[in-house]
C-alpha atoms as a PDB file:
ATOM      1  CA  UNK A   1       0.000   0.000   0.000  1.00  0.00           C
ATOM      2  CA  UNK A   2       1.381   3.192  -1.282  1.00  0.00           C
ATOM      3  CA  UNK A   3       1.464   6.246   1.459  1.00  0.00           C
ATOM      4  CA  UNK A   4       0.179   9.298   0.441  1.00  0.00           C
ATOM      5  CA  UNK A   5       0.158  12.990   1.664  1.00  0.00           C
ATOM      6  CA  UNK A   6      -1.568  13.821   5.254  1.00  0.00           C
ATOM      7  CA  UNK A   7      -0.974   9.931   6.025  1.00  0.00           C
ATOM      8  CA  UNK A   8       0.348   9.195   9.404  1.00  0.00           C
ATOM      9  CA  UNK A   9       3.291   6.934   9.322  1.00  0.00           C
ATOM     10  CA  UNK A  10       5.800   5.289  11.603  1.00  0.00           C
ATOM     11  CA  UNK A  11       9.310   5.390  10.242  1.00  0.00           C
ATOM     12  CA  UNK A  12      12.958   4.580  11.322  1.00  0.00           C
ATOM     13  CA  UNK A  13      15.508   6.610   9.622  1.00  0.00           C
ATOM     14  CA  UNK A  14      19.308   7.718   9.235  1.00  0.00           C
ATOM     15  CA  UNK A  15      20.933  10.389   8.206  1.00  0.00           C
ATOM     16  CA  UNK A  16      24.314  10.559   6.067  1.00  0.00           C
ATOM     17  CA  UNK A  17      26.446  12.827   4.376  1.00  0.00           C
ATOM     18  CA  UNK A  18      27.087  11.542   0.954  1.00  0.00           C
ATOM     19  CA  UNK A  19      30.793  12.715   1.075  1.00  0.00           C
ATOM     20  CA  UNK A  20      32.459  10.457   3.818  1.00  0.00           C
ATOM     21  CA  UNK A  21      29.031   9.005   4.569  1.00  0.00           C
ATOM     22  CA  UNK A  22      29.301   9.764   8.045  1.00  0.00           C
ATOM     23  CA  UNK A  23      25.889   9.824  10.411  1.00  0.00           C
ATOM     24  CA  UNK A  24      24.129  13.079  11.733  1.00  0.00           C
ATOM     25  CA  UNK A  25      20.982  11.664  12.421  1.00  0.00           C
ATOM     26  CA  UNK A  26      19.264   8.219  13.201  1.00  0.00           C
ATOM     27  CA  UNK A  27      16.433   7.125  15.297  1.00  0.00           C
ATOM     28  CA  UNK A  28      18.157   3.715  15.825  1.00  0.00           C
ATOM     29  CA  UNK A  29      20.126   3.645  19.147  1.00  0.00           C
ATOM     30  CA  UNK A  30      23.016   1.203  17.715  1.00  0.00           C
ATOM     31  CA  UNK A  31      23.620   3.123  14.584  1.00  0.00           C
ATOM     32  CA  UNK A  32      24.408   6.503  16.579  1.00  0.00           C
ATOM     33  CA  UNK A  33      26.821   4.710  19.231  1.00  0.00           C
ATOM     34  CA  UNK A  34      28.618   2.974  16.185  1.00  0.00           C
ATOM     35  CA  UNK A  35      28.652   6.226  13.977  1.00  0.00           C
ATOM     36  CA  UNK A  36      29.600   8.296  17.348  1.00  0.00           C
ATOM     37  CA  UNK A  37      26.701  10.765  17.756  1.00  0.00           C
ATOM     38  CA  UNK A  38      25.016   8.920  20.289  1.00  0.00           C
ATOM     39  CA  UNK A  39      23.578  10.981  22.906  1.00  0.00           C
ATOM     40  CA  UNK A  40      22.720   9.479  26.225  1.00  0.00           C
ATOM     41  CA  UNK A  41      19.820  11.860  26.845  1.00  0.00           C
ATOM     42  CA  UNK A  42      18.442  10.871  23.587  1.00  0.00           C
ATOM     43  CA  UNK A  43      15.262   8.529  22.789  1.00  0.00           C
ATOM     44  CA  UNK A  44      16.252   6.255  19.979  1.00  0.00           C
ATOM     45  CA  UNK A  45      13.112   4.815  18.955  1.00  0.00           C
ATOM     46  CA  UNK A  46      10.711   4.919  15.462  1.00  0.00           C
ATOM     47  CA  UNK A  47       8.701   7.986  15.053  1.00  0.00           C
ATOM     48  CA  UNK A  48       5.178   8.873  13.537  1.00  0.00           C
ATOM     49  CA  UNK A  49       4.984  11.789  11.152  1.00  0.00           C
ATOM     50  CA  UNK A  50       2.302  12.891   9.370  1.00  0.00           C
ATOM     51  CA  UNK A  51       3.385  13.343   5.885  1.00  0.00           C
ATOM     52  CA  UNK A  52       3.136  16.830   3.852  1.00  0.00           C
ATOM     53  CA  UNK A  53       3.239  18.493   7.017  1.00  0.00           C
ATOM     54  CA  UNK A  54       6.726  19.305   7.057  1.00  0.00           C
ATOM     55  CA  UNK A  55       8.132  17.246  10.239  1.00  0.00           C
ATOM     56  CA  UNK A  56      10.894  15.811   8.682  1.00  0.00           C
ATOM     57  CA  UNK A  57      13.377  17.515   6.002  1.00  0.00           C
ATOM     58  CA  UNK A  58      11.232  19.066   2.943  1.00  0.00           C
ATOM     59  CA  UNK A  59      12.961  16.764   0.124  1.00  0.00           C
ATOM     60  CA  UNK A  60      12.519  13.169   2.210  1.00  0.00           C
ATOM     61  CA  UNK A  61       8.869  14.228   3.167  1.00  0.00           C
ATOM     62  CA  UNK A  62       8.133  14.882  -0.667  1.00  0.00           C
ATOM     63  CA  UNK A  63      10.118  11.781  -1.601  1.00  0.00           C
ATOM     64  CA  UNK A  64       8.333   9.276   0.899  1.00  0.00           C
ATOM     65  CA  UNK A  65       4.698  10.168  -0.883  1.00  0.00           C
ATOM     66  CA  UNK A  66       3.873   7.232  -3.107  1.00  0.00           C
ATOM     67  CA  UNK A  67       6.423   4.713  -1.354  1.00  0.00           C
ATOM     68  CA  UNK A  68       5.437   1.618   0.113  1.00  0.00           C
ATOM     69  CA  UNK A  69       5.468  -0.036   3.345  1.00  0.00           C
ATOM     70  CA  UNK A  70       9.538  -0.905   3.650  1.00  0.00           C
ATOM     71  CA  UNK A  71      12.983   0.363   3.372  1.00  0.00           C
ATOM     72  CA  UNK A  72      14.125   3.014   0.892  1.00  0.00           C
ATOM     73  CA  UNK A  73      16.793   4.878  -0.136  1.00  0.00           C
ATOM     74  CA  UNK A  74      16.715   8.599  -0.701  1.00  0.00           C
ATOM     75  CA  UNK A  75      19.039  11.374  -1.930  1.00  0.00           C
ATOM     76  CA  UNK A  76      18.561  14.912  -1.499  1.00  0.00           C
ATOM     77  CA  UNK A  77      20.311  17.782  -2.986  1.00  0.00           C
ATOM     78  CA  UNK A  78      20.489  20.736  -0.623  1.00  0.00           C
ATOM     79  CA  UNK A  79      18.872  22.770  -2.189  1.00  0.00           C
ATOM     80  CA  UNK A  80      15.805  19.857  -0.949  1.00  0.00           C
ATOM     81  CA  UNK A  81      17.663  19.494   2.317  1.00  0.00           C
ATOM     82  CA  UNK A  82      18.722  22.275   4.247  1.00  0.00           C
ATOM     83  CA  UNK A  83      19.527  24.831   1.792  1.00  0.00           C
ATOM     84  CA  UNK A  84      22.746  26.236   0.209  1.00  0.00           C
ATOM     85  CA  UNK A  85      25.263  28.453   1.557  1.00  0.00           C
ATOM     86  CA  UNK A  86      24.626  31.335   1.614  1.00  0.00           C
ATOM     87  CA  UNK A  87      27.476  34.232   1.857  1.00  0.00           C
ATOM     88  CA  UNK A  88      25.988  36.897   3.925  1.00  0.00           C
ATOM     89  CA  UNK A  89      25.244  34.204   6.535  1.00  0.00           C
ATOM     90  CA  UNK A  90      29.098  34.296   7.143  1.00  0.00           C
ATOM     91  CA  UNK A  91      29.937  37.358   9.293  1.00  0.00           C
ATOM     92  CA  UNK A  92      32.423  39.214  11.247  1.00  0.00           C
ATOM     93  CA  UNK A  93      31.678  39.786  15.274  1.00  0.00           C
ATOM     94  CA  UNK A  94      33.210  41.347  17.472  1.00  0.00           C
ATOM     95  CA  UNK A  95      35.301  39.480  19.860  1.00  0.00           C
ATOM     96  CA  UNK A  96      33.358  42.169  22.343  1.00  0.00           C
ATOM     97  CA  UNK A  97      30.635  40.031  21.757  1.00  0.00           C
ATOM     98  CA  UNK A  98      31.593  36.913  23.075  1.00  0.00           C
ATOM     99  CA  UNK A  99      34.378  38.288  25.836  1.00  0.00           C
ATOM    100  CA  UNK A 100      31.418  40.532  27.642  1.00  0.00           C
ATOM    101  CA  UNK A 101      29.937  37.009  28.245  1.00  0.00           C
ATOM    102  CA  UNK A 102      32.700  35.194  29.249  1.00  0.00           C
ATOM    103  CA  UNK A 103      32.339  32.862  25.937  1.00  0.00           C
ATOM    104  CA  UNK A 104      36.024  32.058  24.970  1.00  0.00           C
ATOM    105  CA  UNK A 105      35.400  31.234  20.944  1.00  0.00           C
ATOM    106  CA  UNK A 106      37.537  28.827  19.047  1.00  0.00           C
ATOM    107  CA  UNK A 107      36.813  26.977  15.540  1.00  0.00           C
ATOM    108  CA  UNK A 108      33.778  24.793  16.078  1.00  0.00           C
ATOM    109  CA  UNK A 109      32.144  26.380  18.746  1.00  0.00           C
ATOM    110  CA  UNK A 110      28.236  26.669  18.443  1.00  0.00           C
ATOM    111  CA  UNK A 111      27.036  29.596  19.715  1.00  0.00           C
ATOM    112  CA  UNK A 112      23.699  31.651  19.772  1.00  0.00           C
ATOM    113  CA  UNK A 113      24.277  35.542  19.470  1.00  0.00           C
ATOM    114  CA  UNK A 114      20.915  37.806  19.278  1.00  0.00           C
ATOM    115  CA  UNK A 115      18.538  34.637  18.757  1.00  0.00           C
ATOM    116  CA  UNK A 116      20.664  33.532  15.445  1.00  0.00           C
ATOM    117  CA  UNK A 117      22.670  30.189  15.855  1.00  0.00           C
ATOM    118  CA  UNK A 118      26.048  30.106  13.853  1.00  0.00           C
ATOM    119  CA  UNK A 119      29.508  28.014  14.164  1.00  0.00           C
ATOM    120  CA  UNK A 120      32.960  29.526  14.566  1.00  0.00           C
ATOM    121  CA  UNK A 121      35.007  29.488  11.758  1.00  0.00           C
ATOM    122  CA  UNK A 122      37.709  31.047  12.981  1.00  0.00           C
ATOM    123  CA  UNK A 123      38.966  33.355  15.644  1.00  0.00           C
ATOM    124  CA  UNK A 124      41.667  35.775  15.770  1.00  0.00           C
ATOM    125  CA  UNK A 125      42.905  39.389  17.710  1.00  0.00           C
ATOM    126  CA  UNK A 126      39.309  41.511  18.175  1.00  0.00           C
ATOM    127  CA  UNK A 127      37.294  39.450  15.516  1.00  0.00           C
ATOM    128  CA  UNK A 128      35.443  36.500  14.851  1.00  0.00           C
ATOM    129  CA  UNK A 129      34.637  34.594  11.801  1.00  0.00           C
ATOM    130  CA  UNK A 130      31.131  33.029  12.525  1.00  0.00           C
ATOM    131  CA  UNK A 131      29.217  31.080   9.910  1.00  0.00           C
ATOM    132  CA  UNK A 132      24.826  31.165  10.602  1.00  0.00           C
ATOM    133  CA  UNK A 133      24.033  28.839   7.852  1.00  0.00           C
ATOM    134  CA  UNK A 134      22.545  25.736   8.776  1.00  0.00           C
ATOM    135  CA  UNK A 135      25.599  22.674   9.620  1.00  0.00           C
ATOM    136  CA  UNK A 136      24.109  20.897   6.844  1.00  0.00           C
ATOM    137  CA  UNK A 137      23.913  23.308   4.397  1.00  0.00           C
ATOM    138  CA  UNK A 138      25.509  22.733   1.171  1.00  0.00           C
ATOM    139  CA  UNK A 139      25.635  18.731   1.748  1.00  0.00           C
ATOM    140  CA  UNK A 140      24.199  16.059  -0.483  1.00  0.00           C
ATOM    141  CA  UNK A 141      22.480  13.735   2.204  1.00  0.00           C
ATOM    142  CA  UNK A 142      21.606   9.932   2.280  1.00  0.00           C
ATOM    143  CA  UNK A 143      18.377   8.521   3.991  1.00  0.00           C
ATOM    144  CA  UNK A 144      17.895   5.456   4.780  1.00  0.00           C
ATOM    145  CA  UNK A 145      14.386   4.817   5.833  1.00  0.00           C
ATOM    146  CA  UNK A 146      12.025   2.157   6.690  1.00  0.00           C
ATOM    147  CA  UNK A 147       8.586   2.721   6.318  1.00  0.00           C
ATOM    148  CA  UNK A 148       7.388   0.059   9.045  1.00  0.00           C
ATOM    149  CA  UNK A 149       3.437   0.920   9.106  1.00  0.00           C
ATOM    150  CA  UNK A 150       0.420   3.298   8.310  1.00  0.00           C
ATOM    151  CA  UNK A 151      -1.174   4.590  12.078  1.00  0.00           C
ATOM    152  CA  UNK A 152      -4.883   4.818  11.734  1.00  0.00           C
ATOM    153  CA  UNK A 153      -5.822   5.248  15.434  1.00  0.00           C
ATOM    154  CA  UNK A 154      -6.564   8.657  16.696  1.00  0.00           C
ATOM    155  CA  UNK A 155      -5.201   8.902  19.875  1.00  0.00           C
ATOM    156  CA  UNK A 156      -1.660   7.711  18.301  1.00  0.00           C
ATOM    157  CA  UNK A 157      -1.896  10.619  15.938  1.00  0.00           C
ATOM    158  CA  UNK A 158      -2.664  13.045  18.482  1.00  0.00           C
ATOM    159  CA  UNK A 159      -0.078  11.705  20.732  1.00  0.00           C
ATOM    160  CA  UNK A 160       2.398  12.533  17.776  1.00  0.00           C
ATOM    161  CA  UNK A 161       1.585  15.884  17.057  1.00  0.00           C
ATOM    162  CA  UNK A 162       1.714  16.900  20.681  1.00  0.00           C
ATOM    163  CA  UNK A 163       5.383  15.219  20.774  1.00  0.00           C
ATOM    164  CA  UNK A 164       6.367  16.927  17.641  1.00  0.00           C
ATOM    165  CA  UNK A 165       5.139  20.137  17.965  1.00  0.00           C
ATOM    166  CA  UNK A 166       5.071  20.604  21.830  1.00  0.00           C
ATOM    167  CA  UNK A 167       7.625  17.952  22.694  1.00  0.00           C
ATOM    168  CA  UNK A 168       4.162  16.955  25.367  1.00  0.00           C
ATOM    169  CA  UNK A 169       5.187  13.393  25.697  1.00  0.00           C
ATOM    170  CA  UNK A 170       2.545  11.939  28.637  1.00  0.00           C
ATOM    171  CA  UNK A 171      -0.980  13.155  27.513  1.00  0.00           C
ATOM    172  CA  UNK A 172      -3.569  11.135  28.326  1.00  0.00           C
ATOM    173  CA  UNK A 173      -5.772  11.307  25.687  1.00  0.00           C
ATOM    174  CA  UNK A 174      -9.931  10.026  25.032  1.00  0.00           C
ATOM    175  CA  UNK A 175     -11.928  10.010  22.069  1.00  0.00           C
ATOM    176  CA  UNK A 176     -15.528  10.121  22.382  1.00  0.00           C
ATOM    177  CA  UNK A 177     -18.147  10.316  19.848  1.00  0.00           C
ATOM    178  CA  UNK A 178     -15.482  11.732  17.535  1.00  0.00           C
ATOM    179  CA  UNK A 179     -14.309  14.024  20.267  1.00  0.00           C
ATOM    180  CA  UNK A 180     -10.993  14.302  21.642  1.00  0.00           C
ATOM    181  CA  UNK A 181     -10.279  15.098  25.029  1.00  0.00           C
ATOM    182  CA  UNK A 182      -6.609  15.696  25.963  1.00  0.00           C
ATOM    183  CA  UNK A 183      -5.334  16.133  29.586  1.00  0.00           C
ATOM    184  CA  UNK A 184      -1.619  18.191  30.204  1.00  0.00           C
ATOM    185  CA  UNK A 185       0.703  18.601  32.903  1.00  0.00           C
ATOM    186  CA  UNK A 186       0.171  22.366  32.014  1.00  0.00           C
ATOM    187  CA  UNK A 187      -2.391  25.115  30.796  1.00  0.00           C
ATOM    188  CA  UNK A 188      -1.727  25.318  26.968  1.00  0.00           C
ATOM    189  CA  UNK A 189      -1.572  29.490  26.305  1.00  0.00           C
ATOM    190  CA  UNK A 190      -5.191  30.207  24.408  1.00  0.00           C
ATOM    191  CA  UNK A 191      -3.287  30.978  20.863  1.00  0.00           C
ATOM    192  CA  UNK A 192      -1.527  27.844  20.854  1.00  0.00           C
ATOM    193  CA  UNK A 193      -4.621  25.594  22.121  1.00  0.00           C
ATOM    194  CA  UNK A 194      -6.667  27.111  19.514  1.00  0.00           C
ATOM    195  CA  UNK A 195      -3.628  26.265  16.512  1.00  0.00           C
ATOM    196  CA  UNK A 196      -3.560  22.882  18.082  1.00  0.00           C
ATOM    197  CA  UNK A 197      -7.381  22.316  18.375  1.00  0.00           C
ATOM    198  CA  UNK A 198      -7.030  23.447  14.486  1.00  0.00           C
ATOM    199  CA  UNK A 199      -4.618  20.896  13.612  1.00  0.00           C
ATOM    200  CA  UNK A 200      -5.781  18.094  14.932  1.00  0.00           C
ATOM    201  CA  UNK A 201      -9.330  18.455  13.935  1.00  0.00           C
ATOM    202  CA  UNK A 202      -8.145  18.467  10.217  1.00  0.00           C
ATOM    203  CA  UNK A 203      -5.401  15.644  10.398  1.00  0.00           C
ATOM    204  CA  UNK A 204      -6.734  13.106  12.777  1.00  0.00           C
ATOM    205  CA  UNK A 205     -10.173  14.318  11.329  1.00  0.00           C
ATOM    206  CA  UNK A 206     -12.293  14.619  14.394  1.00  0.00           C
ATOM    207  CA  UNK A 207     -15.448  16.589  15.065  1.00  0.00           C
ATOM    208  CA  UNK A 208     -13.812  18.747  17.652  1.00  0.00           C
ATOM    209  CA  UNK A 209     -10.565  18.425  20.305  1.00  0.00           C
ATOM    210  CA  UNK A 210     -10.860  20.160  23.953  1.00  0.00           C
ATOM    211  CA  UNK A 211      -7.712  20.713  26.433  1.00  0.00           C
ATOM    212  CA  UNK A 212      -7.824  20.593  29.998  1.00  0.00           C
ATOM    213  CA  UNK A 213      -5.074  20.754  32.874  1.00  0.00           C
ATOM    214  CA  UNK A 214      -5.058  17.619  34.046  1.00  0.00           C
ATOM    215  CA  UNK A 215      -4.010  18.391  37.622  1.00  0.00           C
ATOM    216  CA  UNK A 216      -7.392  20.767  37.782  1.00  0.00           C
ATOM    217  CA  UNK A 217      -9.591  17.592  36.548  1.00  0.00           C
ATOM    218  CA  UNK A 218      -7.943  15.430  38.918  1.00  0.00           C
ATOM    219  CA  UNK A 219      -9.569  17.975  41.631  1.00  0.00           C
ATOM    220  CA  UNK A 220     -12.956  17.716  40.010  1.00  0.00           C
ATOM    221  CA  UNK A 221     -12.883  13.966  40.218  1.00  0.00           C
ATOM    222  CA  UNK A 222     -12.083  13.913  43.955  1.00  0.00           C
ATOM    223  CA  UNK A 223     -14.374  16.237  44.535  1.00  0.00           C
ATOM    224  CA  UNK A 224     -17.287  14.516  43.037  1.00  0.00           C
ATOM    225  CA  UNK A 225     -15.918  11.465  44.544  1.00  0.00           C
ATOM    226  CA  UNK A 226     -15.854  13.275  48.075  1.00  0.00           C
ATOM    227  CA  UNK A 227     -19.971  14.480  47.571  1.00  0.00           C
ATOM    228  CA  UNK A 228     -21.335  10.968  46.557  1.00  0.00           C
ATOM    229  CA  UNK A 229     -20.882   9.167  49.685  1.00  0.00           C
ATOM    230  CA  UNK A 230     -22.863  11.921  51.454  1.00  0.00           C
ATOM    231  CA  UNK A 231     -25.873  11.747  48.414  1.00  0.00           C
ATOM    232  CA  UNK A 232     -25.964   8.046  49.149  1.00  0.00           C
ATOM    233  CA  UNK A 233     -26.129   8.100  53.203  1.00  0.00           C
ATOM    234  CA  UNK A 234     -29.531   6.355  54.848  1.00  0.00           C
ATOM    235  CA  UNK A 235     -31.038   8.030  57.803  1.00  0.00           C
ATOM    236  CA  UNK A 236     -29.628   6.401  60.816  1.00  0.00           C
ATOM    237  CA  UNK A 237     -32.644   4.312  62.310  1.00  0.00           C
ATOM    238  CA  UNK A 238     -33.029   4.200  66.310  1.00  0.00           C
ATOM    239  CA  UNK A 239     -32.277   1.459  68.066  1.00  0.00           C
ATOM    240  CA  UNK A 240     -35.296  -0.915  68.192  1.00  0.00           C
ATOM    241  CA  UNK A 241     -35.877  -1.283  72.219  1.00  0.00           C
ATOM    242  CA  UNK A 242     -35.778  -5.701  72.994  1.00  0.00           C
ATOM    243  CA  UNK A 243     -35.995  -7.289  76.399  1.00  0.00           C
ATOM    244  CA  UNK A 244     -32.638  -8.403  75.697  1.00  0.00           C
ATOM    245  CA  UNK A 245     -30.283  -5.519  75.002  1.00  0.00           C
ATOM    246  CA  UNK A 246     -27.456  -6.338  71.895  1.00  0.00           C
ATOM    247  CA  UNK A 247     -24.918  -3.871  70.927  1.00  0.00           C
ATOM    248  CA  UNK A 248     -25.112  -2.678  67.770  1.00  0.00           C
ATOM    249  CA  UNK A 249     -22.912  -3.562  64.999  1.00  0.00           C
ATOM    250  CA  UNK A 250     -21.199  -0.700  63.769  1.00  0.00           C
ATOM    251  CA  UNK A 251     -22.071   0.514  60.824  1.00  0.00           C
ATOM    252  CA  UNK A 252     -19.546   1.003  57.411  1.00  0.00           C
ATOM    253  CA  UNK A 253     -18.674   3.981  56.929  1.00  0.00           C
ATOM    254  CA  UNK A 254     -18.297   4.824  53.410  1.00  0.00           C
ATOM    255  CA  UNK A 255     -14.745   4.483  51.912  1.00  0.00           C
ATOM    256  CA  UNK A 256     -13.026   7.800  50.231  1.00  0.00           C
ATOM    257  CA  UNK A 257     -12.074   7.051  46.757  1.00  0.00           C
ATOM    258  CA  UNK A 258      -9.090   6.964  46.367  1.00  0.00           C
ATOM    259  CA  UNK A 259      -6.876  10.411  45.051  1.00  0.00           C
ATOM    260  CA  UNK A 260      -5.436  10.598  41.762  1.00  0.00           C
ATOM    261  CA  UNK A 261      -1.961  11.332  41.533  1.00  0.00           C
ATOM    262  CA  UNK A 262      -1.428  14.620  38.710  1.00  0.00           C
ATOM    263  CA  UNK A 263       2.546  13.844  37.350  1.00  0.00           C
ATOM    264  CA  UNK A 264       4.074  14.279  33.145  1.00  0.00           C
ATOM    265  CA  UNK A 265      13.984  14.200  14.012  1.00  0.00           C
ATOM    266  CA  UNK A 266      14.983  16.017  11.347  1.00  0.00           C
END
């Protein structure tokens, strides 16, 4: 079955320069330790994407509508990567710059001056040579990707979205007549909710998608859960009077329901 634009898939992929073939990418734990960009605080695993919707690198998600279910082998350009260098990304600063911040530069550095992210190229007496084109740009890339399935359930394609747009990893998530319920850790700001809410209604293609903090349900629930014992009580009888006197057994008292617990690749 061939996959086809606004299709959510799960791939596994890795990234390679074409010259030297060496790995900057890969959602396979093995391949990063053996090409030496593993990253302990990484989490190697497959991902879902929603194709056409630009989550991975513009030329691979163009390339991977129409493939089928499987490996494949792509190669991108730059100009369908991450663009070609361009000159007036390569500027001069002021060694000023960096010294007022205590930031000794040297080649290779990364650094992130006035919300642009560049490289050191080189660094000599009162200047700096920094480079703010992308690290990739300019390179011919190799992907090697495996198409493993199509994901058809909603709450796995709202799970994705949240995790690549929000990095929101532990939503718990309902659907309900077509409606999607999602609880978070945090209050989503109202312009981003309303994006979101956007989104998913046209991707995953339900009839409409409602946030709530899920520490503030939890509060709701134990509140409820607090009242109905109370609703429920019987009038306590009196005592019926017999010859011979018993003790009463006590009676049950109602037990509190338990408290929920509120916790959390290009």
């Amino acid at each position: 079955m061939a996959v086809k634009k606004d299709d959510f898939i799960e791939i596994e992929y890795t990234g390679r320069l074409k010259d030297g073939n060496a790995v900057f990418d890969t959602t396979i734990e093995q391949t990063a330790k053996d090409g030496g960009v593993h990253n302990p605080n990484a989490e190697y695993r497959p991902v879902i994407i929603c194709l056409g919707e630009g989550q991975i690198v513009p030329g691979l998600d163009e390339a991977l509508q129409g493939k089928e279910i499987g490996k494949h082998t792509v190669e991108l350009p730059p100009e369908k990567a991450f663009g070609k260098k361009n000159a007036k990304l390569i500027q001069m600063v002021p060694l000023s710059k960096f010294t007022q911040n205590e930031i000794r530069p040297f080649p290779g550095l990364q650094i992130n001056i006035d919300n642009a992210v560049g490289t050191v190229k080189t660094a000599s007496s009162g200047r700096v040579l920094v480079d703010f084109n992308h690290p990739l740009s300019g390179k011919n890339l190799i992907y090697e990707v495996e198409i493993k399935r199509v994901v058809t359930d909603k709450k796995e394609q709202i799970d994705s979205l949240l995790k690549l747009l929000l990095g929101i990893k532990d939503a718990k998530i309902e659907i309900k007549d077509n409606k999607a319920k999602v609880e978070l850790k945090a209050q989503l700001p109202p312009q981003i909710a309303e994006e979101l809410k956007k989104k998913i209604k046209t991707l995953v293609k339900v009839d409409d998608a409602e946030f709530e903090k899920e520490e503030a349900n939890a509060k709701l629930k134990e509140v409820k859960a607090e009242e109905k014992p109370a609703e429920n009580a019987k009038p306590k009888e009196e005592p019926k009077e017999e010859n011979n006197a018993k003790l009463e057994e006590p009676k049950e008292t109602p037990k509190e329901t338990p408290k929920e617990d509120s916790s959390p690749a290009q």
